[in-house]
Protein backbone atom coordinates (compact mmCIF):
# COMPACT_ATOMS: atom_id res chain seq x y z
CA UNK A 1 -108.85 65.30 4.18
CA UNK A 2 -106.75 68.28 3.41
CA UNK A 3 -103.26 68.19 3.70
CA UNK A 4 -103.27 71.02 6.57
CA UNK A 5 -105.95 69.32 8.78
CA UNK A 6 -104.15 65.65 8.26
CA UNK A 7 -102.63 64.46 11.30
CA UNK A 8 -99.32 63.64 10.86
CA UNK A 9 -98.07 59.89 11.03
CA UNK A 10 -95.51 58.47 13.72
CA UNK A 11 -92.39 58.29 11.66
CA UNK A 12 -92.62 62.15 10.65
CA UNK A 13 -93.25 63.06 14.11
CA UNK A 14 -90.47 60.63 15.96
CA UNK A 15 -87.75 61.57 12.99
CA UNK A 16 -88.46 65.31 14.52
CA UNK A 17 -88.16 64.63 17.96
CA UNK A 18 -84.63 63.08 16.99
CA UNK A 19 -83.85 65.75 15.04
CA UNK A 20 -84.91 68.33 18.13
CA UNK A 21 -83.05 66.00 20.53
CA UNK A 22 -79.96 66.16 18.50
CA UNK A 23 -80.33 70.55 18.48
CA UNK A 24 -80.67 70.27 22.37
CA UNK A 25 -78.14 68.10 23.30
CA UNK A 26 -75.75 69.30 21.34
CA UNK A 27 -76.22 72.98 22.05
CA UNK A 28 -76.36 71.88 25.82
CA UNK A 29 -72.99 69.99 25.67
CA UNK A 30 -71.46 73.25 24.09
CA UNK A 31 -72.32 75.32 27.24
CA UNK A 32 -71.79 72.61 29.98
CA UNK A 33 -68.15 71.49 28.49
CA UNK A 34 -66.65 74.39 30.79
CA UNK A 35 -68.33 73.23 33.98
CA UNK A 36 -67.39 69.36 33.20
CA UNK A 37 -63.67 69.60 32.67
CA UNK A 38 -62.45 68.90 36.13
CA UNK A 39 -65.30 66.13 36.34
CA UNK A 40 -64.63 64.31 33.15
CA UNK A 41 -61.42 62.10 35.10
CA UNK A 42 -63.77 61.28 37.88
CA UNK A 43 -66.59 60.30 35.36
CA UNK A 44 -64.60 58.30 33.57
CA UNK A 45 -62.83 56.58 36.89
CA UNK A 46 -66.51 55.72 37.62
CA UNK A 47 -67.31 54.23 33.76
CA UNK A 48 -64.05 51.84 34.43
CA UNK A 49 -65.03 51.02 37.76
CA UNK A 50 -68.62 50.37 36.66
CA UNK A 51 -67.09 47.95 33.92
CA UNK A 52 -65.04 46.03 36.68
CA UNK A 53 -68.06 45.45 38.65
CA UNK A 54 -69.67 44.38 35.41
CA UNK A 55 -67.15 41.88 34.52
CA UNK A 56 -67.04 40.71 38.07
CA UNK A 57 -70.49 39.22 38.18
CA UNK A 58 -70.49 37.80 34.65
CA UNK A 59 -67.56 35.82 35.62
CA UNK A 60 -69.93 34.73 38.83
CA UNK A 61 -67.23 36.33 41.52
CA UNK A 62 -69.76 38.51 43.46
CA UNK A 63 -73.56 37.75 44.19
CA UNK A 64 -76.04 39.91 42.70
CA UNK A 65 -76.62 41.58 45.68
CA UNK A 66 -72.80 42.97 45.79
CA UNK A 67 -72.99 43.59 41.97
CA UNK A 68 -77.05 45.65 42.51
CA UNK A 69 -75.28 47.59 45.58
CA UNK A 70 -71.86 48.42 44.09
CA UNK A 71 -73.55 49.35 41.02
CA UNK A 72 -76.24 51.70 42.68
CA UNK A 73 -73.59 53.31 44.28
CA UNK A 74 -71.43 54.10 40.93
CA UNK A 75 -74.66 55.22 39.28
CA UNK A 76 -75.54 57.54 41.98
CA UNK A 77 -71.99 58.84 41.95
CA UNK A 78 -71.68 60.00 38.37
CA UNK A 79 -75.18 61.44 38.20
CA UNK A 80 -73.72 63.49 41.13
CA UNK A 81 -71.24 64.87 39.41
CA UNK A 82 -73.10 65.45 35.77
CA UNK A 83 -75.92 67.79 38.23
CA UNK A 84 -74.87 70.77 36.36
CA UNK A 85 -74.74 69.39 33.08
CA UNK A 86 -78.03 67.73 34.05
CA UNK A 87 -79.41 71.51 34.36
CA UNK A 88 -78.17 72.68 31.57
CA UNK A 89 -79.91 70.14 29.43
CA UNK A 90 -83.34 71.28 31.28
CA UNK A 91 -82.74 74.61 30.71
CA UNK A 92 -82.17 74.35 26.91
CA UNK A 93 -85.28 71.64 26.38
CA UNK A 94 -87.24 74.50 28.42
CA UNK A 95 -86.36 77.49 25.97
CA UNK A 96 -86.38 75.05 23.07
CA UNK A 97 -89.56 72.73 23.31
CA UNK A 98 -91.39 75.46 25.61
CA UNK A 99 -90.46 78.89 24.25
CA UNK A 100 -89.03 78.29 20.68
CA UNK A 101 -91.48 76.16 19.76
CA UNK A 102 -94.38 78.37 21.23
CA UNK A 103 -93.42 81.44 19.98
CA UNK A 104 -92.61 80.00 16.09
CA UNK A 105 -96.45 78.84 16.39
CA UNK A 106 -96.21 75.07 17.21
CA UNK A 107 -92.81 74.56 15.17
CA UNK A 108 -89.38 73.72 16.21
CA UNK A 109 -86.51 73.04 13.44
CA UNK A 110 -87.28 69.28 13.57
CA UNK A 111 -90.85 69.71 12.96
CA UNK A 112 -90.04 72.60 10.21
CA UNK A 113 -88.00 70.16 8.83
CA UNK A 114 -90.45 66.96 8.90
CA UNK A 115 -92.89 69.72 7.38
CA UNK A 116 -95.34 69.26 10.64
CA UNK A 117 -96.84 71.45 13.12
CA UNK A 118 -98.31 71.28 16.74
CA UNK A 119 -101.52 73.34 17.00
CA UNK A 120 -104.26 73.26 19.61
CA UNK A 121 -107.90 71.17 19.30
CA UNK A 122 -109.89 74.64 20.45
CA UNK A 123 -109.02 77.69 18.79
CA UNK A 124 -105.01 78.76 18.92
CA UNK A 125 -101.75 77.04 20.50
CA UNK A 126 -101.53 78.57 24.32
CA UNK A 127 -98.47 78.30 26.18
CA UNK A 128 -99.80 76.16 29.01
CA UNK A 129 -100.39 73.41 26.26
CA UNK A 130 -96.92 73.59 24.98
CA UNK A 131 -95.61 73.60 28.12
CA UNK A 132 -97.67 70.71 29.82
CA UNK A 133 -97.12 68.44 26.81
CA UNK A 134 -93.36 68.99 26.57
CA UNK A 135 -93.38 68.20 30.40
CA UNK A 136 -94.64 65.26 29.37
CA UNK A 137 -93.01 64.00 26.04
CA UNK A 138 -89.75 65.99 25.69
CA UNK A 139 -87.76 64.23 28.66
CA UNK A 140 -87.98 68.13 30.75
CA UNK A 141 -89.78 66.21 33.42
CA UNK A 142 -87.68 63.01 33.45
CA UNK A 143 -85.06 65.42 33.63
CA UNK A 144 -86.48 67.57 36.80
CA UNK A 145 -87.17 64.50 38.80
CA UNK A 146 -83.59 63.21 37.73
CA UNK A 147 -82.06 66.51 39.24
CA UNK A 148 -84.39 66.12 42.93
CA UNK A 149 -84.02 62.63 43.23
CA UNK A 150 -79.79 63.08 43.14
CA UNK A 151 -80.44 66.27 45.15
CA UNK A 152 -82.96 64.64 48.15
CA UNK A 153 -82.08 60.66 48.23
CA UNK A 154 -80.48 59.69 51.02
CA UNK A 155 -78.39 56.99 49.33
CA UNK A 156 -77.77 55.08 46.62
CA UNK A 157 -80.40 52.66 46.93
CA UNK A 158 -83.24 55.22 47.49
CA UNK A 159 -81.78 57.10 44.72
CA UNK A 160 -82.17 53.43 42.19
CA UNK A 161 -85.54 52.86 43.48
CA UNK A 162 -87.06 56.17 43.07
CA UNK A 163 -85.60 57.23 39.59
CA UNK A 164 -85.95 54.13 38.52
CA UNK A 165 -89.99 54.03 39.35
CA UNK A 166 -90.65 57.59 37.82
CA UNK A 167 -88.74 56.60 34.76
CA UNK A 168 -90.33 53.09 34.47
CA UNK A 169 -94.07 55.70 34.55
CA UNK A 170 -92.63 57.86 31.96
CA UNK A 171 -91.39 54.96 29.75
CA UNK A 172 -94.43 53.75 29.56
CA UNK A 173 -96.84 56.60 29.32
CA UNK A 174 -94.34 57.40 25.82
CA UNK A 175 -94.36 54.08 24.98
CA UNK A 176 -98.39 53.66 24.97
CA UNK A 177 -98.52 57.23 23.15
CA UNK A 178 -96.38 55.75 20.60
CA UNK A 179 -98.23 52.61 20.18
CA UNK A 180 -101.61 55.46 20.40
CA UNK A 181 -99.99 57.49 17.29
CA UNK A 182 -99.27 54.70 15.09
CA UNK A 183 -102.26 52.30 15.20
CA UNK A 184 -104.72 54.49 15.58
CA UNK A 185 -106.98 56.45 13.11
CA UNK A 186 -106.56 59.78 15.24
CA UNK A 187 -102.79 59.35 15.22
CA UNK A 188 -102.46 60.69 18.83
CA UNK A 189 -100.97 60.24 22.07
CA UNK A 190 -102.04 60.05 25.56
CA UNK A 191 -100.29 63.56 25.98
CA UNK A 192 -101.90 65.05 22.97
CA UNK A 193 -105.48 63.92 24.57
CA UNK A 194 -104.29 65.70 28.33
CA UNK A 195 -103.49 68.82 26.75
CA UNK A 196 -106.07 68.97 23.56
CA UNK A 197 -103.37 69.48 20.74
CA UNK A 198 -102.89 67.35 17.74
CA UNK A 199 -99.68 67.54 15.60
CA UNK A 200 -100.62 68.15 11.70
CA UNK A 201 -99.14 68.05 8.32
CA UNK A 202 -98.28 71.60 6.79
């Protein structure tokens, strides 16, 4: 098989995706830093408080019902105040995944880098592939129903239950792609099957 129609193995393709990640977040913490300064002291209240509650039930002096509860409620109260940094994240993964990677034909730097490319199974690389498989595989959807799920729960506990159900289907859809991509002869995922795109070697 020719190089440029060889699809390309996991490790290539995961050492991009940390590559990409790095780009995004890093980029994104650059633009939210102005927005979190008068949040980082209540953040970090919350990351102390979440350690006392920690320490309290490995030393057995609340139940695990007080420790699930008190927890919850900590958890939902930081993600409250990261929201905007939450958006920013989304917003950069959208122009980056969805747009950059479109528009430099099925590259981003990662995948430049890693020497791979993502191109269509029929003909060329639209923009409603790119954009349904990074909903899929580069976290923008975990990310979306991160953002409604702080916005719409009612409390704490809905908020635990609900994100933690929609990441617990994500997980595992990226987790059986994974497993798809490295032991099998076609090297692809569940998401690369949905949207008819394979990821090659250049």
């Amino acid at each position: 098989m020719k190089k440029g129609n060889e699809n390309a193995r996991f490790l290539s393709r995961f050492l991009a995706f940390i590559i990409d990640m790095f780009i995004v977040i890093f980029v994104a913490s650059i633009i939210s830093a102005p927005f979190m300064i008068d949040k980082i002291e209540n953040i970090n209240k919350i990351d102390v408080q979440m350690e006392e509650v920690i320490q309290k039930y490995t030393n057995q002096e609340i139940d695990i019902k007080t420790y699930v509860s008190e927890a919850a409620s900590l958890t939902y109260q930081s993600a409250k105040y990261q929201g905007i940094q939450m958006l920013i994240l989304i917003l950069i993964e959208i122009l980056y995944f969805i747009v950059y990677q479109y528009y430099r034909n099925g590259q981003t730097i990662g995948k430049k880098i890693m020497k791979i490319k993502l191109v269509s199974q029929n003909g060329n690389l639209s923009m409603n592939q790119v954009l349904m498989r990074s909903l899929l595989v580069d976290s923008i959807l975990l990310g979306l129903i991160h953002v409604l799920v702080v916005s719409l729960a009612s409390d704490s506990m809905s908020y635990m239950v609900i994100e933690g159900s929609f990441e617990f289907i994500i997980y595992m859809f990226i987790v059986i792609s994974a497993f798809m991509i490295m032991f099998t002869k076609e090297r692809k995922g569940l998401h690369d099957y949905i949207v008819k795109t394979k990821v090659i070697n250049v």
